[in-house]
PDB file of N, CA and C in Angstrom:
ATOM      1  N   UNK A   1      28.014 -13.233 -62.080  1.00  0.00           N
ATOM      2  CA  UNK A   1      28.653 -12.487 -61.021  1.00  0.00           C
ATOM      3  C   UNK A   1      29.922 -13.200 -60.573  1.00  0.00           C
ATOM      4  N   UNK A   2      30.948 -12.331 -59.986  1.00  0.00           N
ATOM      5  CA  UNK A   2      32.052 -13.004 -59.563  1.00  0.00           C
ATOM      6  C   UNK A   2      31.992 -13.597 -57.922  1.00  0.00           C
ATOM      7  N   UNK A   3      33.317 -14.027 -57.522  1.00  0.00           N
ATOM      8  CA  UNK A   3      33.123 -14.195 -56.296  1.00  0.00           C
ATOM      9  C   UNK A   3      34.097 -13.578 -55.266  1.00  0.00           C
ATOM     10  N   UNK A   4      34.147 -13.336 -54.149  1.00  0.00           N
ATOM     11  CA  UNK A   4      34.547 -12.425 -53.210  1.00  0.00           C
ATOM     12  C   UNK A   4      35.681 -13.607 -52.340  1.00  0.00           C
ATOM     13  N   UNK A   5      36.822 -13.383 -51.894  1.00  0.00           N
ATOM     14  CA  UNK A   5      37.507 -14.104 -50.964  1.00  0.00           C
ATOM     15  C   UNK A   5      37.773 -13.057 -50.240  1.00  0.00           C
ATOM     16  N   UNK A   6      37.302 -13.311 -48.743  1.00  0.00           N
ATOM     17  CA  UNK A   6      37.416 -12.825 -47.819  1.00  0.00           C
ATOM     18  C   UNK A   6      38.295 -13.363 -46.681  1.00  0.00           C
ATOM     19  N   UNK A   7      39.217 -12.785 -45.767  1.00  0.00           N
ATOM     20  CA  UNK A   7      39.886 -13.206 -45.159  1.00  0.00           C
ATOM     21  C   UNK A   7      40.297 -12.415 -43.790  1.00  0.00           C
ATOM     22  N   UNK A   8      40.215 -13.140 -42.674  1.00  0.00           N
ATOM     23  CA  UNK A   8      40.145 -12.170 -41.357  1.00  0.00           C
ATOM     24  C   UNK A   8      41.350 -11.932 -41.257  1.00  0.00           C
ATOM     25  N   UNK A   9      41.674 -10.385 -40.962  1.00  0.00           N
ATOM     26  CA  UNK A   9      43.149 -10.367 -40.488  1.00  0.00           C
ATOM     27  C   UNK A   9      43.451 -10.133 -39.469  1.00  0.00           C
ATOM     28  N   UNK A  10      42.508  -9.495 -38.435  1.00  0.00           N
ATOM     29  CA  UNK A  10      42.392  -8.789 -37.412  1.00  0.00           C
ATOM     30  C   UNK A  10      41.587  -9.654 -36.259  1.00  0.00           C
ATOM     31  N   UNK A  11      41.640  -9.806 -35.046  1.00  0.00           N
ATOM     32  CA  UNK A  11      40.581  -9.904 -34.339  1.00  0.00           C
ATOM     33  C   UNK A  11      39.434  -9.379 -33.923  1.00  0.00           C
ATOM     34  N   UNK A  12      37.829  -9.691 -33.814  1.00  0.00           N
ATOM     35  CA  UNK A  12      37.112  -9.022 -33.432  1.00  0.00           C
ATOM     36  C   UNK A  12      37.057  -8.905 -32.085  1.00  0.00           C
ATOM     37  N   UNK A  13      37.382  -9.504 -31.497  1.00  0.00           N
ATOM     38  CA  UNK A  13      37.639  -9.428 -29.663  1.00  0.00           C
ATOM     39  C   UNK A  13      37.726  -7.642 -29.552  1.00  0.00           C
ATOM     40  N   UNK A  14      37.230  -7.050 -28.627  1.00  0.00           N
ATOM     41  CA  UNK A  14      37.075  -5.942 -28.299  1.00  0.00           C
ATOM     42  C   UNK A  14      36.093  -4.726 -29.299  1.00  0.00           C
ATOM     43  N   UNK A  15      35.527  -5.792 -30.329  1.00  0.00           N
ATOM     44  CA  UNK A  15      34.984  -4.519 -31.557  1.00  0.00           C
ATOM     45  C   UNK A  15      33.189  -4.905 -31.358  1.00  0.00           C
ATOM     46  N   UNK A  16      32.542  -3.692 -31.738  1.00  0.00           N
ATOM     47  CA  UNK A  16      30.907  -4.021 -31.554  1.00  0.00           C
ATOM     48  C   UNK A  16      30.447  -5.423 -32.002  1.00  0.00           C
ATOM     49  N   UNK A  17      29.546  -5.405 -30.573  1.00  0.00           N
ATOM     50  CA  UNK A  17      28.495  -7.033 -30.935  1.00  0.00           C
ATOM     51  C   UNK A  17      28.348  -6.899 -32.476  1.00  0.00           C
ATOM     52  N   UNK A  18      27.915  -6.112 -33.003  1.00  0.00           N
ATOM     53  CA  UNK A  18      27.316  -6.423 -34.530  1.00  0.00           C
ATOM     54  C   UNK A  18      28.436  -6.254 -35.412  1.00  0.00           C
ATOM     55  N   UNK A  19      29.579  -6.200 -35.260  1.00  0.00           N
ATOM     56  CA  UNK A  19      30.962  -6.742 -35.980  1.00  0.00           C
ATOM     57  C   UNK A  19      31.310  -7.772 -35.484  1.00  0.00           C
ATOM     58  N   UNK A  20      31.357  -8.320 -34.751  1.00  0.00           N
ATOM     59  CA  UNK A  20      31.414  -9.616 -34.303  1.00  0.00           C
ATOM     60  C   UNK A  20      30.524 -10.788 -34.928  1.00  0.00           C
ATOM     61  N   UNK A  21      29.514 -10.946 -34.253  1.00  0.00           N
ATOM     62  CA  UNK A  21      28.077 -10.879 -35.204  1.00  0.00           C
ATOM     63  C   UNK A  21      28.417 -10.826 -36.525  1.00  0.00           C
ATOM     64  N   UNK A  22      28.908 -10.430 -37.605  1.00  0.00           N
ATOM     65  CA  UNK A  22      28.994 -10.148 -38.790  1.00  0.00           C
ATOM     66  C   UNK A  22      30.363 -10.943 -39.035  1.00  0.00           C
ATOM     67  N   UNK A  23      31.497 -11.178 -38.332  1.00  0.00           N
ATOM     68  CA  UNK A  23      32.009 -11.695 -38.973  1.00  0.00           C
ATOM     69  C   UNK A  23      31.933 -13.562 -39.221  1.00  0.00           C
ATOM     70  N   UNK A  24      30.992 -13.761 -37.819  1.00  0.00           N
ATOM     71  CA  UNK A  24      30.408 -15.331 -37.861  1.00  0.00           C
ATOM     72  C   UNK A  24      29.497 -15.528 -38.858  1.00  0.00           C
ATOM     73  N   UNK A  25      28.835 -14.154 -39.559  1.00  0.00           N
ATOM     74  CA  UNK A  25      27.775 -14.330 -40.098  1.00  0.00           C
ATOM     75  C   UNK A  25      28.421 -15.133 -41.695  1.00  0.00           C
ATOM     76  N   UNK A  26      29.764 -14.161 -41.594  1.00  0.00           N
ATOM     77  CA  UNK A  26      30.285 -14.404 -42.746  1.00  0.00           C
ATOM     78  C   UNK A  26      31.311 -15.932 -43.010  1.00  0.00           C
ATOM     79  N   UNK A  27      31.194 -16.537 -42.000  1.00  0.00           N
ATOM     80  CA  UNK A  27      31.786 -17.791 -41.963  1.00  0.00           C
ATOM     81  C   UNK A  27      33.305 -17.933 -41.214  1.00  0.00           C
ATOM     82  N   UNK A  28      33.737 -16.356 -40.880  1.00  0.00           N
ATOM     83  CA  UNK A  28      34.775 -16.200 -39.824  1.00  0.00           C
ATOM     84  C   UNK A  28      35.244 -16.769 -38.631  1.00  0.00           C
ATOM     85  N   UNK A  29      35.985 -17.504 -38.058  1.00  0.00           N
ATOM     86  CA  UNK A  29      35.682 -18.087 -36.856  1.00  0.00           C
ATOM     87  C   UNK A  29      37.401 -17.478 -36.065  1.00  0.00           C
ATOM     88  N   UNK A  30      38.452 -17.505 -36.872  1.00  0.00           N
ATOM     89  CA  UNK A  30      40.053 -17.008 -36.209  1.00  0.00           C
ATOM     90  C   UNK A  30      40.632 -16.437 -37.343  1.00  0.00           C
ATOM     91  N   UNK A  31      41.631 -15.631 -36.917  1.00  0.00           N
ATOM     92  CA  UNK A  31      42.874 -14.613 -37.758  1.00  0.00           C
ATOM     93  C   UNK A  31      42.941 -15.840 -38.214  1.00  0.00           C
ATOM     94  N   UNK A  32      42.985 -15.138 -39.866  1.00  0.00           N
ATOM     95  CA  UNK A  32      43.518 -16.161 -41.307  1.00  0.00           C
ATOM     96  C   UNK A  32      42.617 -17.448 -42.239  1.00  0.00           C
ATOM     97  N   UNK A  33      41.813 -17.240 -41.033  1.00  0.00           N
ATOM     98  CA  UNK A  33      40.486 -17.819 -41.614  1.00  0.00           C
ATOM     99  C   UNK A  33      40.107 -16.988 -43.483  1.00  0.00           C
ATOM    100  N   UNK A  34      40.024 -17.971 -44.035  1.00  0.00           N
ATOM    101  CA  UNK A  34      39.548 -17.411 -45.545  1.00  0.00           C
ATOM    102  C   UNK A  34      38.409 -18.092 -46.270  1.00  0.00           C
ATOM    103  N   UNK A  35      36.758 -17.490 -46.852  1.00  0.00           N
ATOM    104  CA  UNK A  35      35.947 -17.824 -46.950  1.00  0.00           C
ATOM    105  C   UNK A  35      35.728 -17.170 -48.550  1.00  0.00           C
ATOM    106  N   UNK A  36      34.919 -18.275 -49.140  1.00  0.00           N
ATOM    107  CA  UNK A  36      34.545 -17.576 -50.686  1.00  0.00           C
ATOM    108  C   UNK A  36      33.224 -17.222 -50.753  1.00  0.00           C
ATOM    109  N   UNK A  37      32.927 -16.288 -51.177  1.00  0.00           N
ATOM    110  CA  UNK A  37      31.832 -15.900 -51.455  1.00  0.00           C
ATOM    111  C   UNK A  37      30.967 -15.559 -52.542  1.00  0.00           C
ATOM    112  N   UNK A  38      29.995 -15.458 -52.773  1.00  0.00           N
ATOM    113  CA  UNK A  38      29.065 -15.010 -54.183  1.00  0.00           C
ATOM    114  C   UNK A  38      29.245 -13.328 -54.061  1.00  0.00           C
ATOM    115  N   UNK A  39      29.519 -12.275 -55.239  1.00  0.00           N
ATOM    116  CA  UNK A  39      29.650 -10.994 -54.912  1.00  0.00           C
ATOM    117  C   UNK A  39      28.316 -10.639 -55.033  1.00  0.00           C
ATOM    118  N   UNK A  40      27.959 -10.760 -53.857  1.00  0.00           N
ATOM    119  CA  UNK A  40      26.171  -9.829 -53.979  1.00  0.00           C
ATOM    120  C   UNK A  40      25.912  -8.764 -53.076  1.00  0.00           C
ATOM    121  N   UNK A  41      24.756  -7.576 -52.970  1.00  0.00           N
ATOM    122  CA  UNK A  41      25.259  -6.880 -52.448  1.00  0.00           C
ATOM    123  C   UNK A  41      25.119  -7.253 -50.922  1.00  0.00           C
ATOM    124  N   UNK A  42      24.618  -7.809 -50.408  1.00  0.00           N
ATOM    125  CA  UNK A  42      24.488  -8.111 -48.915  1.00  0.00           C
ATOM    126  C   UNK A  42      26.013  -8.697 -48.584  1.00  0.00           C
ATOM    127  N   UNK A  43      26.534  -9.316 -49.453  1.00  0.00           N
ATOM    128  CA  UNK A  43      27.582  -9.923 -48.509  1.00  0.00           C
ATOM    129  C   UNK A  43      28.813  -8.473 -48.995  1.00  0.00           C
ATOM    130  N   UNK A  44      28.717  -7.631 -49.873  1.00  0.00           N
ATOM    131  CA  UNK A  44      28.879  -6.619 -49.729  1.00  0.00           C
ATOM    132  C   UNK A  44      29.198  -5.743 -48.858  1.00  0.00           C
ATOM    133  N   UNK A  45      27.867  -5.616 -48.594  1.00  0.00           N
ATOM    134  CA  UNK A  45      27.295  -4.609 -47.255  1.00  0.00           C
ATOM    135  C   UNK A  45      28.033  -5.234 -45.622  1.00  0.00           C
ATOM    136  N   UNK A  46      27.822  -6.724 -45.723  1.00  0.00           N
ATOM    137  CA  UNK A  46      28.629  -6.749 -44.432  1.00  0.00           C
ATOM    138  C   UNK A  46      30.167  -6.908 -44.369  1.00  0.00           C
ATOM    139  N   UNK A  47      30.726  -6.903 -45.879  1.00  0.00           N
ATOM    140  CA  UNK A  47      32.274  -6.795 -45.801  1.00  0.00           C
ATOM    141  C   UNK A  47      32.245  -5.227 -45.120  1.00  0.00           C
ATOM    142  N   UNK A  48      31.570  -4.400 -45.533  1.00  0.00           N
ATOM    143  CA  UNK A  48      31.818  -3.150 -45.340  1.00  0.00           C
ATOM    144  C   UNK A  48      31.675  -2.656 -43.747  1.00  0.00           C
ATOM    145  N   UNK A  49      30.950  -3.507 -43.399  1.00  0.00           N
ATOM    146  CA  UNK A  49      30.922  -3.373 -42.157  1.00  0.00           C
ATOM    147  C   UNK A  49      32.180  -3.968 -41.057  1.00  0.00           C
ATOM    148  N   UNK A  50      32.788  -4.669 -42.121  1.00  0.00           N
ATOM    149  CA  UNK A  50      34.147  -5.221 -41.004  1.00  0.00           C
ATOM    150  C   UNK A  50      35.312  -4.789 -41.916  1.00  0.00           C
ATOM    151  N   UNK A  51      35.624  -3.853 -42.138  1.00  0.00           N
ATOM    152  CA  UNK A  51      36.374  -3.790 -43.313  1.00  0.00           C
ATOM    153  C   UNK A  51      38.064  -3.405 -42.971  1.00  0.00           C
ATOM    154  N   UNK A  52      38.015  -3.089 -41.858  1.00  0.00           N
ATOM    155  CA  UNK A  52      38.963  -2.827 -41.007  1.00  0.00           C
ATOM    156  C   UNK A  52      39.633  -4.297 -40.404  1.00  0.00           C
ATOM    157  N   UNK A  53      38.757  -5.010 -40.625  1.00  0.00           N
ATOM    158  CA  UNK A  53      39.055  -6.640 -39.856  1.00  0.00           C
ATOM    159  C   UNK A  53      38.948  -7.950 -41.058  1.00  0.00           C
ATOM    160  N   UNK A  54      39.031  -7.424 -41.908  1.00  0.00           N
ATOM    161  CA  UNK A  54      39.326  -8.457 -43.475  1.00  0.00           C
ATOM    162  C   UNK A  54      39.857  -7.983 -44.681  1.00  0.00           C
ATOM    163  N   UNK A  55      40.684  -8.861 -45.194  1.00  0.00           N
ATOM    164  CA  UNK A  55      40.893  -8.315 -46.637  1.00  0.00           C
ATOM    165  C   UNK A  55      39.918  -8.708 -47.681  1.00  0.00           C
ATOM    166  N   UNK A  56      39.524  -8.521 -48.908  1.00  0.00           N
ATOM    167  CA  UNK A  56      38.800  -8.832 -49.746  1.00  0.00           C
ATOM    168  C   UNK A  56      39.729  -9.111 -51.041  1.00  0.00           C
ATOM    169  N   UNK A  57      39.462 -10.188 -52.008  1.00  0.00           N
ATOM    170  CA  UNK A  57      40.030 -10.270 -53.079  1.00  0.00           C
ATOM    171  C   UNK A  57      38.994 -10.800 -54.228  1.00  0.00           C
ATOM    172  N   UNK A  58      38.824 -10.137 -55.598  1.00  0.00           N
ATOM    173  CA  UNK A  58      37.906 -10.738 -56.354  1.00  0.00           C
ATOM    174  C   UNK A  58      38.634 -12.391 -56.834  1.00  0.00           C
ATOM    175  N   UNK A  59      37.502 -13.147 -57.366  1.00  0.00           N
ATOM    176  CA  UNK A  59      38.498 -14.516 -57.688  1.00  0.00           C
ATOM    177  C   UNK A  59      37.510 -14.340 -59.204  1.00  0.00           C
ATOM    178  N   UNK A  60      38.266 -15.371 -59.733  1.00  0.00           N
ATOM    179  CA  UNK A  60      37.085 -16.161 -60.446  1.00  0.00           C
ATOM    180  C   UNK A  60      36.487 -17.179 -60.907  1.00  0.00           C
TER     181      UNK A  60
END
């Protein structure tokens, strides 16, 4: 499997507890913050849930 780089672009300040929540989950902490990931579907599922508030890039 490949891996996922994720990167906040947006703030969660003002967006649902569980987008918020989700983006700490994902190792997010400030705008520009960038985290690598394993592409599985859970970490998937919670890009999708902030998807408005990160970019995604495959690596390899």
């Amino acid at each position: 499997m490949g891996r996922l780089k994720v990167t906040q672009i947006k703030s969660g300040i003002g967006g649902k507890q569980n987008q918020r929540d989700t983006l700490r989950s994902l190792g997010l902490k400030r705008i520009s913050d960038t985290v690598v990931k394993e592409d599985r579907p859970e970490i998937r599922g919670m890009v999708q849930t902030v998807t408005h508030l990160v970019t995604v890039e495959e690596v390899e």
